[in-house]
Protein backbone atom coordinates (compact mmCIF):
# COMPACT_ATOMS: atom_id res chain seq x y z
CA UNK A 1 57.27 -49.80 27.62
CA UNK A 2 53.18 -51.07 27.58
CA UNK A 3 54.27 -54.05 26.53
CA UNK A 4 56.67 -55.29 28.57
CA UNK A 5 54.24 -55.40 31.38
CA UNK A 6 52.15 -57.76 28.82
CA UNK A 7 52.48 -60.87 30.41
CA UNK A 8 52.05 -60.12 34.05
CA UNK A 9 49.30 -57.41 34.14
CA UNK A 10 45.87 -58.58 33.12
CA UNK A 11 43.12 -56.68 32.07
CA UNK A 12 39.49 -57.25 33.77
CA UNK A 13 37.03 -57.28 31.58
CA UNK A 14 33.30 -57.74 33.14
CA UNK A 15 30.47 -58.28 31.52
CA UNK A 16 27.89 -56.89 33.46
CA UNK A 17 24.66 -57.58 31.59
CA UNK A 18 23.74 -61.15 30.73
CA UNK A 19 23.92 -61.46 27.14
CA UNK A 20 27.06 -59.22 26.51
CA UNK A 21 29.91 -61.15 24.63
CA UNK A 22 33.38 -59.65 24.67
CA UNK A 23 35.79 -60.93 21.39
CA UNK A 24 38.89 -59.52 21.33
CA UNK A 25 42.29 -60.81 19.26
CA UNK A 26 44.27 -63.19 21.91
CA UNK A 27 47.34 -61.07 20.79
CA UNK A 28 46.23 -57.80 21.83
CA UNK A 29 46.68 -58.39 25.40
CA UNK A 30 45.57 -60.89 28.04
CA UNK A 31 41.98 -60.25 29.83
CA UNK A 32 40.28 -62.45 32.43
CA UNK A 33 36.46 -62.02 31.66
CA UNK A 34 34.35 -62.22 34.40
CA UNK A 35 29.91 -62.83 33.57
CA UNK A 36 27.21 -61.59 36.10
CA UNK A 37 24.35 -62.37 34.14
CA UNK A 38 22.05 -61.49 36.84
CA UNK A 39 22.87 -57.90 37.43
CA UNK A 40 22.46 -54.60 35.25
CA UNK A 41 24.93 -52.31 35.58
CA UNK A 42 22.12 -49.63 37.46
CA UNK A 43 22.34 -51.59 40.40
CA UNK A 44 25.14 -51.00 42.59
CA UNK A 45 25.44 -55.04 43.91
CA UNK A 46 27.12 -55.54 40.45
CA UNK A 47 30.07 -53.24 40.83
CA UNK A 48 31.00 -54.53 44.69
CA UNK A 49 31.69 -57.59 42.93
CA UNK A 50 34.46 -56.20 40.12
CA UNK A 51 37.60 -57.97 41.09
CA UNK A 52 40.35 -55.27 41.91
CA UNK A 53 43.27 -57.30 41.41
CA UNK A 54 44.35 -55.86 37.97
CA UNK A 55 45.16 -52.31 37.33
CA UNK A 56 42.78 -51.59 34.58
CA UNK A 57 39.12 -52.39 34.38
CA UNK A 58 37.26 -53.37 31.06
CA UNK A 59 33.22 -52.68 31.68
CA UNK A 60 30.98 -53.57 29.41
CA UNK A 61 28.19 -51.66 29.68
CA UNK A 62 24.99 -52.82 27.11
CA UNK A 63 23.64 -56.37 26.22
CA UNK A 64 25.50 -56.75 23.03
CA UNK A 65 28.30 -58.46 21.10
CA UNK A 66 31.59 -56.29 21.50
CA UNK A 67 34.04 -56.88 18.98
CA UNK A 68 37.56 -55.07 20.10
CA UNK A 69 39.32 -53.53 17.07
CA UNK A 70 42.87 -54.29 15.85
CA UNK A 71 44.99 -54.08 19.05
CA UNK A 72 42.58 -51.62 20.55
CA UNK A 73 42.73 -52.79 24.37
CA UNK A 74 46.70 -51.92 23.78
CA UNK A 75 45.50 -48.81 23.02
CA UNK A 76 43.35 -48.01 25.76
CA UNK A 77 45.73 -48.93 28.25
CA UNK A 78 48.88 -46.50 26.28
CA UNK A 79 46.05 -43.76 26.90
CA UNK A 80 45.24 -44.36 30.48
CA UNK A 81 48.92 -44.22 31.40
CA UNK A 82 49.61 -40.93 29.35
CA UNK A 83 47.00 -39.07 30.33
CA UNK A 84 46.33 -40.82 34.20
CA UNK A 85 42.76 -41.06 33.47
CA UNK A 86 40.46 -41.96 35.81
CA UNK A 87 38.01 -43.73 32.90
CA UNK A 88 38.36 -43.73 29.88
CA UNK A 89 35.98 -44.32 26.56
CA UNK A 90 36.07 -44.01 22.87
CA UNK A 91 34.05 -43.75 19.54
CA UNK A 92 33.15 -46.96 17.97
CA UNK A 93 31.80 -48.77 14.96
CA UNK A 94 27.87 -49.95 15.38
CA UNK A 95 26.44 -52.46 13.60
CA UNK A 96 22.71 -51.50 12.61
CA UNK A 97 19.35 -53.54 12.24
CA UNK A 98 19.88 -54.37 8.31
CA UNK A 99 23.50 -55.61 9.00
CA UNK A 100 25.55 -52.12 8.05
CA UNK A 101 28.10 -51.13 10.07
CA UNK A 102 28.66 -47.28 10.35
CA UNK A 103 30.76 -44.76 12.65
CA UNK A 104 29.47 -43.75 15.85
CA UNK A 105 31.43 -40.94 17.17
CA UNK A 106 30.91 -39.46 20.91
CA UNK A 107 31.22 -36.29 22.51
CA UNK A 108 33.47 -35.55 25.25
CA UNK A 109 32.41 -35.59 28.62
CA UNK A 110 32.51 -32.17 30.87
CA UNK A 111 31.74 -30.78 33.98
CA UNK A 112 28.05 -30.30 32.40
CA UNK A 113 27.83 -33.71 31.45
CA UNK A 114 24.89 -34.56 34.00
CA UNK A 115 22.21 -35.92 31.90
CA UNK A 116 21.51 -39.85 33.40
CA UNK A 117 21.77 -40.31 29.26
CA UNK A 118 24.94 -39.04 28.22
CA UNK A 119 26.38 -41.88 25.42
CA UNK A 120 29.60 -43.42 26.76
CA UNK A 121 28.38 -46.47 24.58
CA UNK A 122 29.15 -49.75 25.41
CA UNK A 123 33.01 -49.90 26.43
CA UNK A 124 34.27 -47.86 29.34
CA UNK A 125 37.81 -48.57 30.84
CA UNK A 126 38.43 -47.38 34.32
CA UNK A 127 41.59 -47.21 36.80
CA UNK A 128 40.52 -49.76 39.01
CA UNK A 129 41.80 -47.98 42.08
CA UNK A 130 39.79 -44.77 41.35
CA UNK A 131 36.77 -47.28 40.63
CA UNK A 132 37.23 -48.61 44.38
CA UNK A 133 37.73 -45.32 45.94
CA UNK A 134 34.17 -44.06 43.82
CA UNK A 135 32.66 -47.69 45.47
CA UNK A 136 33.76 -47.10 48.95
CA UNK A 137 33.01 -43.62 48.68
CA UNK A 138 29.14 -44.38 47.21
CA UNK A 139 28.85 -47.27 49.73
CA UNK A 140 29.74 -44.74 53.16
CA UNK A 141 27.48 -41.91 51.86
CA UNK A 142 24.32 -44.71 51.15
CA UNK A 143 25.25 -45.74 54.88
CA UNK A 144 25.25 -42.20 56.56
CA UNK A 145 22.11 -41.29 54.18
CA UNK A 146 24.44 -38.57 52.69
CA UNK A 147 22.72 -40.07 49.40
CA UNK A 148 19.20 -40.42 50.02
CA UNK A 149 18.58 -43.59 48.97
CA UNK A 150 18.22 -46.81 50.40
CA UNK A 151 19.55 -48.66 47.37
CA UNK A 152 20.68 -48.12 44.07
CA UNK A 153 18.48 -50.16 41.45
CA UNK A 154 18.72 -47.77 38.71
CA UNK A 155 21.49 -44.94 39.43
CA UNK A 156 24.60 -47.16 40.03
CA UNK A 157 26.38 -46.40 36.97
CA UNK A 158 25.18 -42.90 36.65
CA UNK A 159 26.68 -42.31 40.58
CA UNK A 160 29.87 -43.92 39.82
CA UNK A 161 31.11 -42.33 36.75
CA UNK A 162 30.32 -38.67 38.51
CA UNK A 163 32.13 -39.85 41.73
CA UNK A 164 34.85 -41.11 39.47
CA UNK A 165 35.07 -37.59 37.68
CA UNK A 166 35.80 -35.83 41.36
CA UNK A 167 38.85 -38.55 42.02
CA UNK A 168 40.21 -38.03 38.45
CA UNK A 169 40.26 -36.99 34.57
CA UNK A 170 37.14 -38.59 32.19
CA UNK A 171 38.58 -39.23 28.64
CA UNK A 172 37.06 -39.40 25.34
CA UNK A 173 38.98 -41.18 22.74
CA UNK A 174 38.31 -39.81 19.46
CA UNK A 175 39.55 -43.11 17.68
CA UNK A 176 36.88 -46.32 16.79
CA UNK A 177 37.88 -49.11 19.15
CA UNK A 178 35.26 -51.74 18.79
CA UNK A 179 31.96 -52.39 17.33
CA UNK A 180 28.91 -52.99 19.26
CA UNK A 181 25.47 -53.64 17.87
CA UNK A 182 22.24 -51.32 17.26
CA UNK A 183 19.44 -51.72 20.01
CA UNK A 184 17.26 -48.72 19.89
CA UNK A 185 16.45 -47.64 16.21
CA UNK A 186 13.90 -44.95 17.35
CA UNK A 187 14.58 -41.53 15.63
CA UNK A 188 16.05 -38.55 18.15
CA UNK A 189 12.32 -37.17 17.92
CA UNK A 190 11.06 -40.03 20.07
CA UNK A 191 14.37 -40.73 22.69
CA UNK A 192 13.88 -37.08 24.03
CA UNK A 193 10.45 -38.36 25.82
CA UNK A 194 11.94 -41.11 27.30
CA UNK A 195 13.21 -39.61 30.96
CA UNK A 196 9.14 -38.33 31.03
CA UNK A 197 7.40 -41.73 30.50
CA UNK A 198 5.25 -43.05 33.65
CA UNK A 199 6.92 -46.28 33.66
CA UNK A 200 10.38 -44.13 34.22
CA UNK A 201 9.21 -42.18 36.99
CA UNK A 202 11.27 -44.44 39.89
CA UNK A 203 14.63 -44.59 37.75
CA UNK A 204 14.41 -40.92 37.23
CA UNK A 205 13.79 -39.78 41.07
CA UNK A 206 16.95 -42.00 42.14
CA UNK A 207 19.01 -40.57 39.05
CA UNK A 208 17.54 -36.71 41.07
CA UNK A 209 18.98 -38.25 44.03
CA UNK A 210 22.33 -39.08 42.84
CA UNK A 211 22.88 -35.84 40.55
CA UNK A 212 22.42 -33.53 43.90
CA UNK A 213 24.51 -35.66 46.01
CA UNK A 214 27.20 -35.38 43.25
CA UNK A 215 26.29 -31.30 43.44
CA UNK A 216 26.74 -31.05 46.83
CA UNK A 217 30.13 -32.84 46.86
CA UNK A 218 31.44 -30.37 43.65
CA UNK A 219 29.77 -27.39 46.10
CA UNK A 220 27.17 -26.56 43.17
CA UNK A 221 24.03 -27.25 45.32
CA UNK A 222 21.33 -24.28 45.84
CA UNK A 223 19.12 -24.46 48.64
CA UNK A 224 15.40 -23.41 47.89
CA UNK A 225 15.85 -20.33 50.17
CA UNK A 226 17.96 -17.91 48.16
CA UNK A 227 15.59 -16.54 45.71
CA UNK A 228 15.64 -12.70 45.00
CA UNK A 229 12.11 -11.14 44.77
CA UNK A 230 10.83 -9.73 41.78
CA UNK A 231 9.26 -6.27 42.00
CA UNK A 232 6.30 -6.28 39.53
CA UNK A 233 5.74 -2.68 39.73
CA UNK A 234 9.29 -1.80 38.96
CA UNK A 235 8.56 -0.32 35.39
CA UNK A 236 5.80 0.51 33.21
CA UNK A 237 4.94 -1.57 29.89
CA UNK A 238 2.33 -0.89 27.22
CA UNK A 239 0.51 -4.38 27.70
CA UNK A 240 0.38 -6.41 30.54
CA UNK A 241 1.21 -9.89 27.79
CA UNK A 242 3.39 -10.13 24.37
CA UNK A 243 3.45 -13.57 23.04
CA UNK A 244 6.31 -14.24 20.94
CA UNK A 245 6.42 -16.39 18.00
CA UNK A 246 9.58 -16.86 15.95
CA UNK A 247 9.31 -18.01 12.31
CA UNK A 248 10.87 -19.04 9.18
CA UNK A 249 9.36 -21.04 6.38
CA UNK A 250 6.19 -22.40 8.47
CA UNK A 251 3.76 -21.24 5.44
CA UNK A 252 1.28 -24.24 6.47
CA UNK A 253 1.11 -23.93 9.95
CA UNK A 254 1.64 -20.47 11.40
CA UNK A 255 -2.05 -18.85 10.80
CA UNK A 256 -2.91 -22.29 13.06
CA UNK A 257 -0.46 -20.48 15.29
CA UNK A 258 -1.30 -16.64 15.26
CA UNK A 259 -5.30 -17.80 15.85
CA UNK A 260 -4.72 -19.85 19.16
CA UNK A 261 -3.52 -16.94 20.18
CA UNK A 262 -6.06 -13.91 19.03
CA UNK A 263 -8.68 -16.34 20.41
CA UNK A 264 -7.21 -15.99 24.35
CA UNK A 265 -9.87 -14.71 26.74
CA UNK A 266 -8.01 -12.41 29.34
CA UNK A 267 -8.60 -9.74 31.89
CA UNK A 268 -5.17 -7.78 30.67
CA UNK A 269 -4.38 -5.98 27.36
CA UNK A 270 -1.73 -8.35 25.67
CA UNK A 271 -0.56 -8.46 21.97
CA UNK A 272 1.60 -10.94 19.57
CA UNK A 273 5.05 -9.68 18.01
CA UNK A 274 5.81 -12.36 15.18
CA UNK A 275 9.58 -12.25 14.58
CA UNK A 276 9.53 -13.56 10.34
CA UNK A 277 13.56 -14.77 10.30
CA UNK A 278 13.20 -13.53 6.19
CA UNK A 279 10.82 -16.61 5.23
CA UNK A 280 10.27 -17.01 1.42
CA UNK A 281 7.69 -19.83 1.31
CA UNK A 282 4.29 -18.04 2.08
CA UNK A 283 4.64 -17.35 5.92
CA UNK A 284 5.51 -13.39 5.60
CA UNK A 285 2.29 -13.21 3.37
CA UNK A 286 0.13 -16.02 5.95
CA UNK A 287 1.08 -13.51 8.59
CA UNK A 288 0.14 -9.99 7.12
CA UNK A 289 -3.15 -11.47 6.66
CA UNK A 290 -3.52 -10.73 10.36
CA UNK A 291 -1.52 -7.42 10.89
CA UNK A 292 -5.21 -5.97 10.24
CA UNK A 293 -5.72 -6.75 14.09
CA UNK A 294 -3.93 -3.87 16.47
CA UNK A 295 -2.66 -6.58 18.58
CA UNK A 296 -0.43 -8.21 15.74
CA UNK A 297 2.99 -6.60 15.14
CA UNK A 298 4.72 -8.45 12.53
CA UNK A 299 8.47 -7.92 13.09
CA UNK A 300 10.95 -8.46 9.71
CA UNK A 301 14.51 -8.48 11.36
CA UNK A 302 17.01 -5.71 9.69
CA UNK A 303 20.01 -8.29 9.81
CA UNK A 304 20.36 -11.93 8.62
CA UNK A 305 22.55 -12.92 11.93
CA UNK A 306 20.08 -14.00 13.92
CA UNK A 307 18.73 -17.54 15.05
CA UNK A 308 15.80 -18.04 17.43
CA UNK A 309 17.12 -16.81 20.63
CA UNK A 310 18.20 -13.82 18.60
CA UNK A 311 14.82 -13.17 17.10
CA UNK A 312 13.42 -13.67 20.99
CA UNK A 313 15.84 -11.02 22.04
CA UNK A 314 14.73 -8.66 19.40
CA UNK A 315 11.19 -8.98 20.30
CA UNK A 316 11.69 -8.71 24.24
CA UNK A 317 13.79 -5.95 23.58
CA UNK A 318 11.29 -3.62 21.33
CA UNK A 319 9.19 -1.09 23.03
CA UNK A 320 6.20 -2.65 22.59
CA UNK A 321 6.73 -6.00 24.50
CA UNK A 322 4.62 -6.20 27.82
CA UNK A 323 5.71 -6.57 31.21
CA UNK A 324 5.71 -10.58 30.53
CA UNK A 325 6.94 -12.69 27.48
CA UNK A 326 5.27 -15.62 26.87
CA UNK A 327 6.42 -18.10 24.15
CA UNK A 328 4.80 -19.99 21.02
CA UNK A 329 6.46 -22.21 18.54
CA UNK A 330 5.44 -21.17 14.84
CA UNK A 331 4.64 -24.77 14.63
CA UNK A 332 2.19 -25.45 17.93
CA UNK A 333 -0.97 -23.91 18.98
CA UNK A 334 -2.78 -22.98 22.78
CA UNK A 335 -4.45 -25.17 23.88
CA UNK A 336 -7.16 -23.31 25.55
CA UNK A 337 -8.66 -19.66 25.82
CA UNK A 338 -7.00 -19.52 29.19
CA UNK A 339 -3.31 -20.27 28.13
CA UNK A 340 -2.14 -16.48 28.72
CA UNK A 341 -4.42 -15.90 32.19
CA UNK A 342 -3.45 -19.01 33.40
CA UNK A 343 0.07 -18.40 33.00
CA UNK A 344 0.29 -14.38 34.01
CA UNK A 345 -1.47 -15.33 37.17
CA UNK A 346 1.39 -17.91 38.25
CA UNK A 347 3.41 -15.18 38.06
CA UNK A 348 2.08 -13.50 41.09
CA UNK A 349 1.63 -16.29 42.60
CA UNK A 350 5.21 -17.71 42.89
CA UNK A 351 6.67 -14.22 42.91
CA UNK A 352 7.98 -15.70 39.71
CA UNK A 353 10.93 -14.63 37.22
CA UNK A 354 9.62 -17.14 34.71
CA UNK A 355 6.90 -19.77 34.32
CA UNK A 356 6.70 -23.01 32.92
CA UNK A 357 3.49 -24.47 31.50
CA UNK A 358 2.78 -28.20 30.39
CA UNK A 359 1.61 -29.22 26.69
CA UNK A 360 0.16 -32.71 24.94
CA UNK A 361 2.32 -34.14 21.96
CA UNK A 362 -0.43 -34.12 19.33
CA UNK A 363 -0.09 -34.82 15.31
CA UNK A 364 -0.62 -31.92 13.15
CA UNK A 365 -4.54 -32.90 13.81
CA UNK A 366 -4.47 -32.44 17.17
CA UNK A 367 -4.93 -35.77 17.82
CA UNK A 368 -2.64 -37.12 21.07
CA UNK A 369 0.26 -39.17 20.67
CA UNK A 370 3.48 -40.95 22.46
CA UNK A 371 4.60 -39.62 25.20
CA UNK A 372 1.11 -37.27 25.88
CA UNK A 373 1.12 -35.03 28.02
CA UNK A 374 4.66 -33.71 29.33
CA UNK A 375 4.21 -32.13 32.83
CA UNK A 376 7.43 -32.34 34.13
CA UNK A 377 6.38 -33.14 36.99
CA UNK A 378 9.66 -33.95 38.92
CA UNK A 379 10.42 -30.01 38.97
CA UNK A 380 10.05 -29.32 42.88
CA UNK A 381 10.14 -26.41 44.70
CA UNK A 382 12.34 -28.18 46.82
CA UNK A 383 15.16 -28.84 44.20
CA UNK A 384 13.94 -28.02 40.90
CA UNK A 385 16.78 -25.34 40.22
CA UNK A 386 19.36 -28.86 40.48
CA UNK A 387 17.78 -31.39 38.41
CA UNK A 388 17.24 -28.46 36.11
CA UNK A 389 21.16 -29.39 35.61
CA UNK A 390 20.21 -33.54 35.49
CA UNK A 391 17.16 -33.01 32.93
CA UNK A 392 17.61 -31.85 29.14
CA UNK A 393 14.82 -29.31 29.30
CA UNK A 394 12.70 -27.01 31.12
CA UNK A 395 9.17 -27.41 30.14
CA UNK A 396 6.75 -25.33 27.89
CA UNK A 397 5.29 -23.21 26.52
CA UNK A 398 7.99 -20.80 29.18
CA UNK A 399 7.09 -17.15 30.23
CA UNK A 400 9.53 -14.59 31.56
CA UNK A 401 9.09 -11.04 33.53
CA UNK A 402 10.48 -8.84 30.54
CA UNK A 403 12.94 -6.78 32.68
CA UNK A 404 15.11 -9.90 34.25
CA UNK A 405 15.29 -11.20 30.68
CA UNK A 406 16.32 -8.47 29.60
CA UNK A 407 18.94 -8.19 32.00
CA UNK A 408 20.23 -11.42 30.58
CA UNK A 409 19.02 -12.38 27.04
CA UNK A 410 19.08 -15.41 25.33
CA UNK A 411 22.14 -16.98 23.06
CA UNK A 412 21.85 -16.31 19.43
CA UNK A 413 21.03 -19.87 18.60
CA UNK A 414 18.78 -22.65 17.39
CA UNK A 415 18.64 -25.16 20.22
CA UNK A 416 18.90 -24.73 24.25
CA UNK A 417 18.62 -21.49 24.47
CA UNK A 418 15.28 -21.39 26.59
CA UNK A 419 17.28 -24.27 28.75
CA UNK A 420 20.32 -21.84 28.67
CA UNK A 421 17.67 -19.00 30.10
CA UNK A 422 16.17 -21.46 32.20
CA UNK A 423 19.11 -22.43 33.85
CA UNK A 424 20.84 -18.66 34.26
CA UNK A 425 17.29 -17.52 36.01
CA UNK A 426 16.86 -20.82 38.55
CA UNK A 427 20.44 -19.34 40.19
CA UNK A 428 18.74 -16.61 41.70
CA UNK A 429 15.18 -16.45 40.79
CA UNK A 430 12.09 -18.52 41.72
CA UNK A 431 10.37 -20.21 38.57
CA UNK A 432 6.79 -21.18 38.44
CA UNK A 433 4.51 -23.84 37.22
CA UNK A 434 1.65 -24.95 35.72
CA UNK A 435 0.44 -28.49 35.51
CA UNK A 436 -3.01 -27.79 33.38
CA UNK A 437 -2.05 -28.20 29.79
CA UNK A 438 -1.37 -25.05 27.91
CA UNK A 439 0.02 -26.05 24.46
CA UNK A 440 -0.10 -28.64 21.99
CA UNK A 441 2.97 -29.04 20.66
CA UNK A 442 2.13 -31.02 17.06
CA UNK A 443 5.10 -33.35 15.59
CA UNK A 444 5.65 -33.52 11.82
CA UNK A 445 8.31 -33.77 9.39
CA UNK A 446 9.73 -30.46 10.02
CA UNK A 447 10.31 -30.30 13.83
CA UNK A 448 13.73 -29.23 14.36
CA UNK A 449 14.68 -32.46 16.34
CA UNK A 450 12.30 -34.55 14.91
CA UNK A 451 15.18 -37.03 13.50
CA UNK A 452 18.56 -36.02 13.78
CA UNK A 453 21.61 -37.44 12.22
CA UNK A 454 24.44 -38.69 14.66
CA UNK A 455 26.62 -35.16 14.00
CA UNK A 456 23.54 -32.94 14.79
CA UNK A 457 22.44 -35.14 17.86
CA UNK A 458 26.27 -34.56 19.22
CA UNK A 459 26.17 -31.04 18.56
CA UNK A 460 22.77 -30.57 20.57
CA UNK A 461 23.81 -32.68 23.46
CA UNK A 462 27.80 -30.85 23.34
CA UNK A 463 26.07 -27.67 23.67
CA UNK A 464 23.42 -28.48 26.25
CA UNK A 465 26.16 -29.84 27.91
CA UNK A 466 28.67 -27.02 27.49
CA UNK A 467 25.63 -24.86 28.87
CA UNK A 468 25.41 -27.00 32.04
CA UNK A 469 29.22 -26.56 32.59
CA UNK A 470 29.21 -22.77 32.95
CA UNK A 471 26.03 -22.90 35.17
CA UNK A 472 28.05 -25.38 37.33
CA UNK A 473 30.77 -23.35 37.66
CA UNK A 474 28.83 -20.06 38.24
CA UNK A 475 27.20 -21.91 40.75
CA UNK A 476 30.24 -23.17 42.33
CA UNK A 477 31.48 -19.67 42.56
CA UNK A 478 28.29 -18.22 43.77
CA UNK A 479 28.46 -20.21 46.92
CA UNK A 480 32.21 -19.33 47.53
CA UNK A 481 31.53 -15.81 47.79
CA UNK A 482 28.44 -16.39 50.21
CA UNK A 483 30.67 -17.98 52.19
CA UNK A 484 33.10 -15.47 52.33
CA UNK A 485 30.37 -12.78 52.69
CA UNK A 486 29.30 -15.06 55.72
């Protein structure tokens, strides 16, 4: 039994940021808690100093109070023997700003799991000789520049829990082991910036680093040299452009929508197919107030199955759509005149399957807020199609050449399916950019992730995830059968 090994196998707990404070009931089980106040647990110096004299290794991984639960270590350790986990980590209690302390459940942690952001919150237990083996492996690949870094400030973490997933199994207990404390009370509709702020730009290009060094070791890695070509003269379309706008109860904001884009100057024939998912507050009537203009083909779906990727799919798929797709939310507006040139043209360009454009944050005035302009500018040519799989999104407002999305089609649902599409088309297609801004994209109330609950934030990020698994895996297999064709 666990416990008869009680009194002669400690548990190391370290605290690896200065102010973090471990309490745990003496008669749980015995820990030796080691301080290194002057490290954060990005940089790699930290983790060479772990003592590896114990079986089991306790990290604390944010600068806050821990309180263990009721014979929770015990419990941790029964689960790391059962299952032979390589690390382990569990949902918790978290105390918030005006003292209440609620549930804070996780997801689990898969094969997709490469965001630098995933929540493993702020207790993490790992087999101390996997931890070692994921140490000396990081330390021989920094020294024969396998990882192209010189140092990790930043990454250290993030490079050791996806070495420690190739040596072993990543658990998720679904149980509340400890409470930690609130530090970041910003709503969801603000975090999803933060990997695109200026002042991130250095963390984010060693996370890029680490994410396709851990690639290349799972054999997921695509060189930029594989693209298929796209044949624009492959098929005949009716316009050269069909923006499409999918819509449901945006009664205030869509004729904003449908003007920015009757206003485009272009040198191609282009129209706008608005997909109403069976609105009731005003938008069906907002929109036939345009369908007096040729170019506007409102579209009122025969079923009641469909979410946004399903009303894109409709669209793309009617006769009518042109030879390239281009996107608007219901809720944003173009930018300039130019949005639709500016993007078609990128097409031919890049030889392009898809494009991506840039947009400003704006209030519903137009006026620019937090985070400004998002570029995202660490897509290169070079290795954009991998740290596709290490960022949570693509870009915007995104374009597609109509017959490879149609070979394909988005999933039926509300959130990451243009990441899902993204994704699916980097494999074997080239996808373009544009850095001039094309769209604002105006926050309000009614943004879909403008403040999501814990559930609906773990749902987006399981899914995302979940997404980034299969492309993994798709990938892995892709370069298996090259090989064998070689």
């Amino acid at each position: 039994m666990l416990n008869d090994d009680k009194n002669s196998s400690k548990l190391t707990v370290c605290c690896l940021c200065g102010n973090a404070s471990f309490v745990t009931d003496p008669a749980d089980w015995p820990c030796e808690v080691h301080h290194q106040p002057d490290f954060e647990p990005g940089c790699l110096d930290a983790w060479f100093k772990i003592p590896a004299d114990c079986a089991y290794t306790l990290v604390l991984l944010n600068d806050v109070e821990v309180v263990m639960n009721y014979h929770a270590i015990q419990r941790m350790l029964i689960v790391a023997r059962d299952t032979q986990a390589a690390m382990l980590y569990s949902d918790h209690y978290r105390r918030k700003s005006d003292g209440n302390v609620v549930k804070h459940p996780l997801i689990d942690c898969q094969l997709g799991a490469l965001r630098d952001d995933f929540d493993f919150g702020s207790v993490v237990m790992f087999r101390t000789s996997v931890l070692q083996q994921a140490l000396d492996e990081l330390k021989h690949c920094l020294v024969s520049g396998e990882l192209n870094v010189d140092k990790l400030h930043y990454a250290a973490f993030y490079a050791i829990r996806l070495a420690v997933s190739r040596w072993g199994s990543v658990v998720r207990i679904p149980e509340f082991l400890y409470t930690d404390v609130e530090t970041d009370s910003r709503s969801s509709g603000v975090r999803i910036f933060d990997y695109q702020l200026p002042d991130a730009a250095v963390a984010q290009q060693e996370m890029e680093q680490v994410c396709t060094w851990h690639l290349k070791r799972l054999g997921a890695y695509l060189p930029p040299t594989d693209f298929l070509d796209v044949d624009f003269d492959a098929e005949q379309f009716p316009v050269e452009a069909t923006v499409v706008m999918p819509v449901l109860n945006r009664g205030s904001v869509i004729r904003d929508a449908i003007k920015s884009v009757l206003m485009q100057e272009t040198t191609f024939d282009f129209n706008l197919m608005v997909v109403d998912n069976h609105s009731t507050d005003g938008t069906t009537e907002a929109i036939d107030e345009f369908t007096g203009d040729p170019r506007v083909i409102h579209i009122i779906p025969d079923r009641d199955d469909l979410g946004i990727g399903g009303c894109w799919n409709l669209a793309i798929n009617d006769a009518r759509c042109g030879k390239f797709a281009i996107g608007l939310d219901s809720d944003d507006v173009y930018a300039t005149p130019a949005t639709l040139e500016t993007m078609i043209k990128q097409f031919y360009r890049e030889n392009a399957a898809m494009v991506c454009g840039t947009y400003q944050v704006t209030d519903m005035n137009l006026n620019t807020i937090p985070p400004g302009i998002v570029a995202h500018r660490e897509w290169t040519p070079e290795n954009g199609r991998n740290n596709l799989l290490h960022v949570n999104g693509v870009g915007g407002p995104r374009a597609f050449y109509t017959p490879v999305y149609r070979s394909i089609n988005v999933p039926n649902t509300n959130y990451g399916e243009d990441y899902a599409m993204g994704l699916l088309i980097s494999r074997n297609y080239r996808i373009g950019r544009v850095y001039d801004v094309m769209t604002c994209a105006r926050r309000w109330e009614d943004n879909t992730d403008a403040d999501l609950d814990i559930e609906h934030e773990n749902a987006n990020n399981l899914y995302k995830d979940r997404i980034r698994t299969w492309e993994v895996m798709a990938r892995i297999d892709k370069n298996k059968n090259k090989q064998i064709k070689q």
